[in-house]
C-alpha atoms as a PDB file:
ATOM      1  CA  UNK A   1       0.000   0.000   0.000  1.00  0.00           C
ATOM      2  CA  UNK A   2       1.115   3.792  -0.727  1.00  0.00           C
ATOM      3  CA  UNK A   3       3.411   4.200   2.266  1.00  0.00           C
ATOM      4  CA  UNK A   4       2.399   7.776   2.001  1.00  0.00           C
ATOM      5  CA  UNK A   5      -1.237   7.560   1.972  1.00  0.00           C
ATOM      6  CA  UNK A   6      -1.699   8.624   5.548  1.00  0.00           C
ATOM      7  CA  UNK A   7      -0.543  12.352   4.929  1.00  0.00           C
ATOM      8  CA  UNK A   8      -2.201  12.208   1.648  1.00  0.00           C
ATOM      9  CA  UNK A   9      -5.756  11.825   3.496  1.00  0.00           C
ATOM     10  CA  UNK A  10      -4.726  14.157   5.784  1.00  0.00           C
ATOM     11  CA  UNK A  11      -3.810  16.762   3.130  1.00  0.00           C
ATOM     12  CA  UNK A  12      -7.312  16.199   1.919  1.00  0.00           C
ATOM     13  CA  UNK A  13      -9.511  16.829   5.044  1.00  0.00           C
ATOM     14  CA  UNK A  14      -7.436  20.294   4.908  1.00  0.00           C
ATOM     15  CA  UNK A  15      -8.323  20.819   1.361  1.00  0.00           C
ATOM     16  CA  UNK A  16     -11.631  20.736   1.759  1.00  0.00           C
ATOM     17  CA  UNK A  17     -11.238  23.530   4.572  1.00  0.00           C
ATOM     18  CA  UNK A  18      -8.316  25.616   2.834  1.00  0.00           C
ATOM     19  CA  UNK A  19     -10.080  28.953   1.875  1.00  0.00           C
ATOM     20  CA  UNK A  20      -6.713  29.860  -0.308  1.00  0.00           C
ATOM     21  CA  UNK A  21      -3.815  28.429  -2.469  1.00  0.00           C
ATOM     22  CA  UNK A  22      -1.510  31.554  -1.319  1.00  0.00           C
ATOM     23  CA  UNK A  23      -0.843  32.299  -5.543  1.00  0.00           C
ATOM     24  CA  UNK A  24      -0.621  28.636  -6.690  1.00  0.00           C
ATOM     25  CA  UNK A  25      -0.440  29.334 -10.484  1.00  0.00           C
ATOM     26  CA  UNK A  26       0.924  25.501 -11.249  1.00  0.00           C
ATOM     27  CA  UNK A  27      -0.840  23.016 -13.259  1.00  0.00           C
ATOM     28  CA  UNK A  28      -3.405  21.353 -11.464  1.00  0.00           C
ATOM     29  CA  UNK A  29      -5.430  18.037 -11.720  1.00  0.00           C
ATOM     30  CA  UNK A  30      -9.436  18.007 -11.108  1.00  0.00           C
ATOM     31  CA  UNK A  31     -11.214  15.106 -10.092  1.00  0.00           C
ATOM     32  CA  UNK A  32     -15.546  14.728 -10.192  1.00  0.00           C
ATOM     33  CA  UNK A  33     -16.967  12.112  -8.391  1.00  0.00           C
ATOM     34  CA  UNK A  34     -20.763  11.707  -8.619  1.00  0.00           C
ATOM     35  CA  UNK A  35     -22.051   9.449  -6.024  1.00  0.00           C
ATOM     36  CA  UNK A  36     -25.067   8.315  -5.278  1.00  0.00           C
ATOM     37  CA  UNK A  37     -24.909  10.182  -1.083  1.00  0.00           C
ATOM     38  CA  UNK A  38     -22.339  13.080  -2.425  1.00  0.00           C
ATOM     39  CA  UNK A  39     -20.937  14.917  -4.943  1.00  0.00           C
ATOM     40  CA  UNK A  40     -17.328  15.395  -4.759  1.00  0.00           C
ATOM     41  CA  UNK A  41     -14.678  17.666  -6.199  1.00  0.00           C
ATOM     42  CA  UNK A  42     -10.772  17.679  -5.420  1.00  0.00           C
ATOM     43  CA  UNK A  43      -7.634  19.604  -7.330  1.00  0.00           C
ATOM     44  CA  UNK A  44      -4.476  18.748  -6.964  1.00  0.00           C
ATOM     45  CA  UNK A  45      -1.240  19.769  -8.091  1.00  0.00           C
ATOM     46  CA  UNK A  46       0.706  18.300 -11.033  1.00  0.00           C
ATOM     47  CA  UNK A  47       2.497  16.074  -8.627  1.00  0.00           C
ATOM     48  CA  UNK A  48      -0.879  14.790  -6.803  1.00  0.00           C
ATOM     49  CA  UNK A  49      -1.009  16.758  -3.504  1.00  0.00           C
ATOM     50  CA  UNK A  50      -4.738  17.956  -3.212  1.00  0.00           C
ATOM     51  CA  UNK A  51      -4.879  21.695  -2.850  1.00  0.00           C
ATOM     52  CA  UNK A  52      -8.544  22.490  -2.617  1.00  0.00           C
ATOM     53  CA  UNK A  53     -12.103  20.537  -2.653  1.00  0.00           C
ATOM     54  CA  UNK A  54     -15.396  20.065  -1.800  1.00  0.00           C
ATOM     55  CA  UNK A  55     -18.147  17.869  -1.835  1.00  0.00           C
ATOM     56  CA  UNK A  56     -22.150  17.677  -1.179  1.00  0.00           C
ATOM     57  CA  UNK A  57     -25.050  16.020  -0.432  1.00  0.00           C
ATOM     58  CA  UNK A  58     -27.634  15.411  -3.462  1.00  0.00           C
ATOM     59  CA  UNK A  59     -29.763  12.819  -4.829  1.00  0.00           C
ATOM     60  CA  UNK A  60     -29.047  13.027  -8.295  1.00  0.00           C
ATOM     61  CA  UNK A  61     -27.361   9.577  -9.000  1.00  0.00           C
ATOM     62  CA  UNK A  62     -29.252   6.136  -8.257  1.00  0.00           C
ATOM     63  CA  UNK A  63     -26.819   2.911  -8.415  1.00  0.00           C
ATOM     64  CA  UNK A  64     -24.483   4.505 -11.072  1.00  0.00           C
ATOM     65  CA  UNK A  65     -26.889   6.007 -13.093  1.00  0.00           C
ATOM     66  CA  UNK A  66     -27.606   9.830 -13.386  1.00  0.00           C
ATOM     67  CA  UNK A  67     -31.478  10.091 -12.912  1.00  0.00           C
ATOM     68  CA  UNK A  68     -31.128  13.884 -12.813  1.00  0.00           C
ATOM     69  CA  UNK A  69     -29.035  15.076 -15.141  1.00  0.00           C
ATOM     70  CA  UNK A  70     -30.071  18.855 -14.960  1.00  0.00           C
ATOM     71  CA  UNK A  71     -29.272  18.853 -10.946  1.00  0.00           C
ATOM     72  CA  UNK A  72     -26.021  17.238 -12.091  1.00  0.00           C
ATOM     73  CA  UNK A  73     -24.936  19.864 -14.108  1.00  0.00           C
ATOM     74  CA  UNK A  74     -26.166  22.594 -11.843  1.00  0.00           C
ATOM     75  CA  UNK A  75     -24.393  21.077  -8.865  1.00  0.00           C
ATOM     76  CA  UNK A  76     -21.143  20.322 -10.309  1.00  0.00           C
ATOM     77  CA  UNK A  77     -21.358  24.160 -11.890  1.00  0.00           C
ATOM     78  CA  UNK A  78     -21.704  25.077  -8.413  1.00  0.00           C
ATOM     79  CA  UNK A  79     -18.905  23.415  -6.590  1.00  0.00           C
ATOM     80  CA  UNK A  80     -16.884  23.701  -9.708  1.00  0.00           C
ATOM     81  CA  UNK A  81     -17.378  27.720  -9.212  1.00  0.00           C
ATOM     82  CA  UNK A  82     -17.195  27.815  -5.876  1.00  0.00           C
ATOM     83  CA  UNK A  83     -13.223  25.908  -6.383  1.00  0.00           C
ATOM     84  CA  UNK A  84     -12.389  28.487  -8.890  1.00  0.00           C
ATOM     85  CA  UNK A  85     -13.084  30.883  -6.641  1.00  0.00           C
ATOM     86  CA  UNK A  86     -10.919  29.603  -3.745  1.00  0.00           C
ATOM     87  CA  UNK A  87      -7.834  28.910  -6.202  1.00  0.00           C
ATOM     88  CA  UNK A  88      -8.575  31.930  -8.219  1.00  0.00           C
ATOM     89  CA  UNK A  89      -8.007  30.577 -11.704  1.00  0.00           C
ATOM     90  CA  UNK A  90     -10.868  28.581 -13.868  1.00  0.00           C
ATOM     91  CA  UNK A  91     -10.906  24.528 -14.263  1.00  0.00           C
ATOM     92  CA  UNK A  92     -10.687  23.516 -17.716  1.00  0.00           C
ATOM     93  CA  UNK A  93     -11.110  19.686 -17.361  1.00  0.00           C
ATOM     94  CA  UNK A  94     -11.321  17.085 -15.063  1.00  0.00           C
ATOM     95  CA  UNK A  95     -11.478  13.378 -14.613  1.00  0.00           C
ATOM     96  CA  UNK A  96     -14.716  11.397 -13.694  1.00  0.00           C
ATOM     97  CA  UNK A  97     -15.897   7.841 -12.923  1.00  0.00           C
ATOM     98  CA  UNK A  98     -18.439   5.192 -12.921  1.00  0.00           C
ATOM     99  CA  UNK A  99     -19.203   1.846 -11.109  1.00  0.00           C
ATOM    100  CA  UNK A 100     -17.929  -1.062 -13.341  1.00  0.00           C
ATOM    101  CA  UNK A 101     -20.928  -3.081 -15.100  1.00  0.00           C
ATOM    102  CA  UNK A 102     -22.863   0.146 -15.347  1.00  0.00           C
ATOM    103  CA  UNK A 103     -23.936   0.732 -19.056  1.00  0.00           C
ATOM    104  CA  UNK A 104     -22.278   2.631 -21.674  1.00  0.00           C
ATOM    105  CA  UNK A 105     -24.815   4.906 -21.766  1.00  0.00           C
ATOM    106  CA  UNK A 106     -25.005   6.130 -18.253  1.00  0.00           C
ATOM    107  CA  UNK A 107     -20.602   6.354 -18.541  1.00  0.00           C
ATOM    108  CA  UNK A 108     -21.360   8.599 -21.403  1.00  0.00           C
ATOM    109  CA  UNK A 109     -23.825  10.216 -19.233  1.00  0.00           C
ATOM    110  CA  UNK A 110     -21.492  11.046 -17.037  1.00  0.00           C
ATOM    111  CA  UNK A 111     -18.997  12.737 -19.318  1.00  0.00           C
ATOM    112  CA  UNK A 112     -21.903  14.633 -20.260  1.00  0.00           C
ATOM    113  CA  UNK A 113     -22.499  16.340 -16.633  1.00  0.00           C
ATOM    114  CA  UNK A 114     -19.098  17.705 -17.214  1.00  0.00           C
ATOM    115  CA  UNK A 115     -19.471  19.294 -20.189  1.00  0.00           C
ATOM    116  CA  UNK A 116     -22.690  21.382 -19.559  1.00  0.00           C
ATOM    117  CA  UNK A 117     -20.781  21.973 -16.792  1.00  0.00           C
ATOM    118  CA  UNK A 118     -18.488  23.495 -18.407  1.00  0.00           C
ATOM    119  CA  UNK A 119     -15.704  21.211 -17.938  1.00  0.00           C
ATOM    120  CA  UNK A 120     -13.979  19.014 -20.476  1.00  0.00           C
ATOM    121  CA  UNK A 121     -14.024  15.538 -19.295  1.00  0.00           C
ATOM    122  CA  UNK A 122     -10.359  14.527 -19.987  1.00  0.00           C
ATOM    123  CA  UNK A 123     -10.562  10.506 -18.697  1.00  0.00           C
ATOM    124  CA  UNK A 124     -13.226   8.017 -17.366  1.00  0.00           C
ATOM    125  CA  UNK A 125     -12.380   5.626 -14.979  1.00  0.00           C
ATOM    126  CA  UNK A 126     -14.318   2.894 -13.133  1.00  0.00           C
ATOM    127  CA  UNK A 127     -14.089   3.902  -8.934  1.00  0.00           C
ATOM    128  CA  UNK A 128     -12.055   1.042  -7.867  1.00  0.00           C
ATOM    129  CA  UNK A 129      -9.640   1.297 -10.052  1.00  0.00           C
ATOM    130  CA  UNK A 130      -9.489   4.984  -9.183  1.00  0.00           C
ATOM    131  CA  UNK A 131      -9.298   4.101  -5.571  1.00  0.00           C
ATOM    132  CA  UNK A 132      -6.120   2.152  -6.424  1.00  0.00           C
ATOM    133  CA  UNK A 133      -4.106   5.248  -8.181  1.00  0.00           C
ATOM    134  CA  UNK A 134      -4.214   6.432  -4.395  1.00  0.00           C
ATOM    135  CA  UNK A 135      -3.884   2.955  -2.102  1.00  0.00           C
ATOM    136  CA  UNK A 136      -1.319   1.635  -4.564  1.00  0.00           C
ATOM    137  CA  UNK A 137      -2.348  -2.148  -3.428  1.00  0.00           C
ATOM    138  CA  UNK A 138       0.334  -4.038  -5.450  1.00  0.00           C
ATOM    139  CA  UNK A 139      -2.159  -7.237  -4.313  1.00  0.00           C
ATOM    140  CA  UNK A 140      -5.236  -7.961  -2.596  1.00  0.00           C
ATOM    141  CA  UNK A 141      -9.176  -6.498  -2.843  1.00  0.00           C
ATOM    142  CA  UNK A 142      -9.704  -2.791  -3.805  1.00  0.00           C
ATOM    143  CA  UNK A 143     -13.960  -2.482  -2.311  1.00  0.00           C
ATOM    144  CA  UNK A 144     -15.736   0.934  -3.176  1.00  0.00           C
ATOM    145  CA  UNK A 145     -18.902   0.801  -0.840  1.00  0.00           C
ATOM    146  CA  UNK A 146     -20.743   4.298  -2.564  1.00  0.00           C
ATOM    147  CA  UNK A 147     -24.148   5.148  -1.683  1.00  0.00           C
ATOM    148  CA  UNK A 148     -26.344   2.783  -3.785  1.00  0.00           C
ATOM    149  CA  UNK A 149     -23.417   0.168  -4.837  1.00  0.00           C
ATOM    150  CA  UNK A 150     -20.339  -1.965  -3.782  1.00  0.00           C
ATOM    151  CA  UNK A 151     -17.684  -2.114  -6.145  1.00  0.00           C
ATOM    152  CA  UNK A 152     -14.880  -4.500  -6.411  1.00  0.00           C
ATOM    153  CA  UNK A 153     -11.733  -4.495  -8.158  1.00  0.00           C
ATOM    154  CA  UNK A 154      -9.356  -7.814  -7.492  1.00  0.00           C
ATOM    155  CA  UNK A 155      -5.483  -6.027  -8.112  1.00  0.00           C
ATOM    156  CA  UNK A 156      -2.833  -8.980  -9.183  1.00  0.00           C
ATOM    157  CA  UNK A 157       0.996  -7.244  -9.192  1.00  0.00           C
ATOM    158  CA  UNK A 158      -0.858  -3.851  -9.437  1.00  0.00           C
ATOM    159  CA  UNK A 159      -3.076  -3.985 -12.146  1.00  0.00           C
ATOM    160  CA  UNK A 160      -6.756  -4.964 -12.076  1.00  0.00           C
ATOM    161  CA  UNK A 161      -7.803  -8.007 -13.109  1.00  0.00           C
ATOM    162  CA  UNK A 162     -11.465  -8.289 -12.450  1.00  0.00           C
ATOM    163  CA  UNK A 163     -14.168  -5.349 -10.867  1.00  0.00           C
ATOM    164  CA  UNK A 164     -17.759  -6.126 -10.142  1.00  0.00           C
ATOM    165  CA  UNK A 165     -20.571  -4.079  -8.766  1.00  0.00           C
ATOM    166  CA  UNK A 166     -23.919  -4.715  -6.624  1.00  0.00           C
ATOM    167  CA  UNK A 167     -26.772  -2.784  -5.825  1.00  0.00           C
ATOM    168  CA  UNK A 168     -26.125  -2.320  -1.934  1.00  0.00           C
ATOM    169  CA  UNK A 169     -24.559   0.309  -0.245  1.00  0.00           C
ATOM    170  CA  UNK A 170     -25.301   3.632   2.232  1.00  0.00           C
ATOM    171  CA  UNK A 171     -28.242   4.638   0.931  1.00  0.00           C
ATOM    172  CA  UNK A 172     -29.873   0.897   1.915  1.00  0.00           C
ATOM    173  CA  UNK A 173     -28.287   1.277   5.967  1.00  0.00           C
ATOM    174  CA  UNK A 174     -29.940   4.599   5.800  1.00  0.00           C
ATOM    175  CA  UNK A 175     -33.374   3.214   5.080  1.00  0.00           C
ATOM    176  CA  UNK A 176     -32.850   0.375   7.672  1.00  0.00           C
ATOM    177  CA  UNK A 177     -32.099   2.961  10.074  1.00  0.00           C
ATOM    178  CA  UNK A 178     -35.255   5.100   8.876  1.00  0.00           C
ATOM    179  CA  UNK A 179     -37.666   1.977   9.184  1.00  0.00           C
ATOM    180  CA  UNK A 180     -36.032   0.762  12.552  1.00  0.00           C
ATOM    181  CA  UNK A 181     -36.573   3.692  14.964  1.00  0.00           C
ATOM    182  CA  UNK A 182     -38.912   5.140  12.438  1.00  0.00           C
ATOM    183  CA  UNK A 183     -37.712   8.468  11.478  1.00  0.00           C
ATOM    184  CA  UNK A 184     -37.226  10.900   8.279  1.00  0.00           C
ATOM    185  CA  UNK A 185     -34.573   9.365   5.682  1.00  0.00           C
ATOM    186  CA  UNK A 186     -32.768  12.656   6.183  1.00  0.00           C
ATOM    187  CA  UNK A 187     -32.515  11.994   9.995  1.00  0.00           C
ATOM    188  CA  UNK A 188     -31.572   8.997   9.544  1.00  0.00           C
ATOM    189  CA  UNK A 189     -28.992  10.068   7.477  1.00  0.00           C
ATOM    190  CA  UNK A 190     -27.504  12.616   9.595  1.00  0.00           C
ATOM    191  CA  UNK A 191     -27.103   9.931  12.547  1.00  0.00           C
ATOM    192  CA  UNK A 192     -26.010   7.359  10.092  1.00  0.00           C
ATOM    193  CA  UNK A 193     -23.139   9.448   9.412  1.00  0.00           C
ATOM    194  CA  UNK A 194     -22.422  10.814  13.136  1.00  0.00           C
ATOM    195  CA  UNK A 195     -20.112   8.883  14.729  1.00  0.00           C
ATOM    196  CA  UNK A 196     -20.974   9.263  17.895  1.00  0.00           C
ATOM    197  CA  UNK A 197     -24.356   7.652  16.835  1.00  0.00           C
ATOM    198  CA  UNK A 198     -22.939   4.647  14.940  1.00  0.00           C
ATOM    199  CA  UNK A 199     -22.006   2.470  18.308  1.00  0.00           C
ATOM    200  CA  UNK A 200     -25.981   2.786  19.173  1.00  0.00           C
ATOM    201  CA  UNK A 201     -26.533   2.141  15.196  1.00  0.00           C
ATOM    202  CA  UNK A 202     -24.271  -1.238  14.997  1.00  0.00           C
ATOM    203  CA  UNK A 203     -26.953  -3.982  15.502  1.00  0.00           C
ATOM    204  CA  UNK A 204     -29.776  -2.196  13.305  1.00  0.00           C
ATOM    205  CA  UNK A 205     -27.219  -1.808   9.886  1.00  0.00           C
ATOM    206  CA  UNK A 206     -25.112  -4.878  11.163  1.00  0.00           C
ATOM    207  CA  UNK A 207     -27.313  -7.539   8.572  1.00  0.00           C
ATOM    208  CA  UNK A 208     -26.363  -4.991   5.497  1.00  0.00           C
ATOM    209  CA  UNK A 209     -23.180  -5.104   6.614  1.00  0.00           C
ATOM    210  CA  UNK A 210     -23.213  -8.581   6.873  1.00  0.00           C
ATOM    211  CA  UNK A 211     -25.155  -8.571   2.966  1.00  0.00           C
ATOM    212  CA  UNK A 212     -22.297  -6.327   1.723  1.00  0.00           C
ATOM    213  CA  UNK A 213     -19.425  -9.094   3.368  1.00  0.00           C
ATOM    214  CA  UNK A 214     -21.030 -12.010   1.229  1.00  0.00           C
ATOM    215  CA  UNK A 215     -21.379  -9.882  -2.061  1.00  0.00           C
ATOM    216  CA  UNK A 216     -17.245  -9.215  -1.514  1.00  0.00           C
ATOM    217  CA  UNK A 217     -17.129 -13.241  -0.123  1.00  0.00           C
ATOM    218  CA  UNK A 218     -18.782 -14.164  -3.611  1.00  0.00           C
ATOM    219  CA  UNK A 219     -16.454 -12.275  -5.867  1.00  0.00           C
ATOM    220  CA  UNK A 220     -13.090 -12.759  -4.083  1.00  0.00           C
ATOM    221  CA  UNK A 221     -13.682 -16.154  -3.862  1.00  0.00           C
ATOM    222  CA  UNK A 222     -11.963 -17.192  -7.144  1.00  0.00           C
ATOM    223  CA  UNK A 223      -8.705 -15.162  -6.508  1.00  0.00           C
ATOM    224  CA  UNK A 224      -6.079 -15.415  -3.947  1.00  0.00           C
ATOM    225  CA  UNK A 225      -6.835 -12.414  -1.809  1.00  0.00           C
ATOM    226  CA  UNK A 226      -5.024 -11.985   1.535  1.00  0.00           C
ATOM    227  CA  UNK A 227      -6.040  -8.103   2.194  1.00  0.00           C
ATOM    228  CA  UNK A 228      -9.228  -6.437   1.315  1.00  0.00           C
ATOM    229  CA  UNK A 229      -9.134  -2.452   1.765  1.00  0.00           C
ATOM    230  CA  UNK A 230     -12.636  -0.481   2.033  1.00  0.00           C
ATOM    231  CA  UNK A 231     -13.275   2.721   0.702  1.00  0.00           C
ATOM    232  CA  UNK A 232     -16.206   4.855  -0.230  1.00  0.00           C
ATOM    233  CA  UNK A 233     -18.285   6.772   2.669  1.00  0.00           C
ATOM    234  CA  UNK A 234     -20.162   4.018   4.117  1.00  0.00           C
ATOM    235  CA  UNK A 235     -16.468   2.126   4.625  1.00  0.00           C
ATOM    236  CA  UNK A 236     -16.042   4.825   7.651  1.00  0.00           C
ATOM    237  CA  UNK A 237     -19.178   3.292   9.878  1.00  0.00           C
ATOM    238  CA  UNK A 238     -17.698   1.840  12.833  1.00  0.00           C
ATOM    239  CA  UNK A 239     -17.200  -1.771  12.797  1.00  0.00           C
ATOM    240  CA  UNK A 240     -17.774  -2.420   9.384  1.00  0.00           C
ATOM    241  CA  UNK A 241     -14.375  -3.769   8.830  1.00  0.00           C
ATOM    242  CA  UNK A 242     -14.478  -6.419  11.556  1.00  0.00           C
ATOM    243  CA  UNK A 243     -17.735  -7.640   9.863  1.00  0.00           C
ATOM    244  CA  UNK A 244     -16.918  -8.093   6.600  1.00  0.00           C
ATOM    245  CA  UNK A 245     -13.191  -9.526   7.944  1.00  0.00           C
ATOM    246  CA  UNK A 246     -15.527 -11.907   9.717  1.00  0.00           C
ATOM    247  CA  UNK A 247     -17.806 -13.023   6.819  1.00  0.00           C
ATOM    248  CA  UNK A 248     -15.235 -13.166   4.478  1.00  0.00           C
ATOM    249  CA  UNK A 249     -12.210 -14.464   6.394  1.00  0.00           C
ATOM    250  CA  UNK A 250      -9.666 -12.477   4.887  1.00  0.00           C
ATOM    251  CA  UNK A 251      -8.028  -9.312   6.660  1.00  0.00           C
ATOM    252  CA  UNK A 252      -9.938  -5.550   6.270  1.00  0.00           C
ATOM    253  CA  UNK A 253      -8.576  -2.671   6.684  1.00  0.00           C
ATOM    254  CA  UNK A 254      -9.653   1.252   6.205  1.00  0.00           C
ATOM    255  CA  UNK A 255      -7.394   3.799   5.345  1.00  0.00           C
ATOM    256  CA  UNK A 256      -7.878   6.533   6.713  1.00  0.00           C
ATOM    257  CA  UNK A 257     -10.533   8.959   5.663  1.00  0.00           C
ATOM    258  CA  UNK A 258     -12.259   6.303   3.397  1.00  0.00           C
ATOM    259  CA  UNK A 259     -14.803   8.710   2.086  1.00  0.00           C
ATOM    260  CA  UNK A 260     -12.017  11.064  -0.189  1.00  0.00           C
ATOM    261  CA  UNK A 261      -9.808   8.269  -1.366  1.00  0.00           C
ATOM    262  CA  UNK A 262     -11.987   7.443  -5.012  1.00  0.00           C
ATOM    263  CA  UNK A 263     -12.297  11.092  -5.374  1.00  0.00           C
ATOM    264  CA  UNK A 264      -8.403  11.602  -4.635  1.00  0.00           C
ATOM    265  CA  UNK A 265      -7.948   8.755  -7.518  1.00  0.00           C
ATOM    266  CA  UNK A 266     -10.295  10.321  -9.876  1.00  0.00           C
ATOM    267  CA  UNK A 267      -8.368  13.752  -9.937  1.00  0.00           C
ATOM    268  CA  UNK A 268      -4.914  11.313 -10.167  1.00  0.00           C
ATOM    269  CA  UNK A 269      -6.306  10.831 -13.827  1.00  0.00           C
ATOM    270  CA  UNK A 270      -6.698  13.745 -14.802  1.00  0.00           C
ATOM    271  CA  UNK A 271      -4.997  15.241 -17.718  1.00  0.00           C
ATOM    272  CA  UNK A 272      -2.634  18.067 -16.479  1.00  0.00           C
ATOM    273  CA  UNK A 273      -4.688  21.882 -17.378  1.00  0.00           C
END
């Protein structure tokens, strides 16, 4: 794994705080992650250390697949502006992806939400495979757990070998949570994410995390996989690692801020503007 990945996640909770770049006029990289829970967007320099970002909460993707593309656009013009006006230059282009196995259409879809955005969409990559240009797992499991999916990429001497994707993911331990103590999806939400609330949480989301531990179980199972690393936002709920380490028998770890690391590994490939 990237020996310096720690102080990259670190530089990138302080990116999303920094207010200014003190005259950065270097070329930079932009990444655009649109999940299904939030809407992300990092820049980094030409040598990968994020400088600025932000990201959002909207419901404008549904597992992979833009079901509103004019809240896309307007969203991603917003954060995009709202960047430009911290590093005070404008993005030209910037790197996106999309769960593997999601149709050609909605990847093209995708590139789309860029360009009305007024961005040119310089690469497409699937998230796992993003998540990698950051963890740098030379071998082992690479598992994106998004909003509405889980997606896996199985890395063999660094390269990727095999991805997946299934239909489970935040979004479904928010509606457990919502049924179970029945409240608002967007209170549920809020405590979901809380983690002072996740310890009194465990039991209720534990069978989707136990769900999410068999779908990795079924497509690991082929390949000799001694590590599997968890990204994506739901990958930061407490105990989720233990579970899936239990289910699957094979050793789970999160690195440290789990939610930034696809986004991170989106910007990574971007062209250089």
């Amino acid at each position: 794994m990237n020996p310096n990945l720690h102080a990259i996640l670190k530089e990138a909770d302080q990116a999303i705080l920094r207010h200014s770049i003190n005259g950065y006029r270097g070329r930079v990289r932009c990444g655009v992650d649109l999940g299904t829970a939030y809407v992300s967007l990092f820049v980094l320099t030409e040598d990968n250390q994020p400088l600025v970002g932000t990201y959002q909460y909207a419901e404008i993707v549904r597992d992979g697949l833009v079901v509103d593309f004019g809240g896309a656009v307007e969203l991603v013009r917003k954060l995009k502006a709202e960047l430009e006006g911290r590093l005070g230059f404008e993005l030209q282009s910037a790197a996106t992806a999309y769960p593997p196995g999601v149709p050609i259409a909605e990847v093209r879809a995708t590139r789309y939400v860029l360009e009305a955005a007024g961005l040119t969409c310089s690469a497409l990559v699937d998230e796992p495979t993003a998540a990698n240009a950051v963890l740098e797992v030379k071998n082992g499991a690479v598992v994106d757990i998004g909003g509405g999916t889980t997606g896996i990429a199985i890395i063999q001497e660094g390269n990727v070998i095999y991805t997946a994707d299934e239909p489970t993911g935040g979004t479904h331990f928010t509606l457990v949570i919502s049924g179970a103590l029945k409240i608002p999806f967007a209170e549920a939400e809020a405590r979901k994410i809380n983690p002072e609330e996740q310890t009194r949480l465990f039991n209720i989301v534990r069978p989707v995390m136990e769900k999410v531990g068999t779908i990795i179980q079924q497509h690991i199972q082929p390949y000799p996989v001694d590590c599997i690393y968890l990204v994506g936002g739901t990958s930061a709920f407490k105990g989720i690692d233990r579970v899936i380490e239990n289910i699957t028998g094979v050793k789970t770890v999160v690195p440290g801020n789990p939610l930034f690391v696809t986004p991170l590994g989106i910007a990574m490939n971007d062209q250089l503007s």
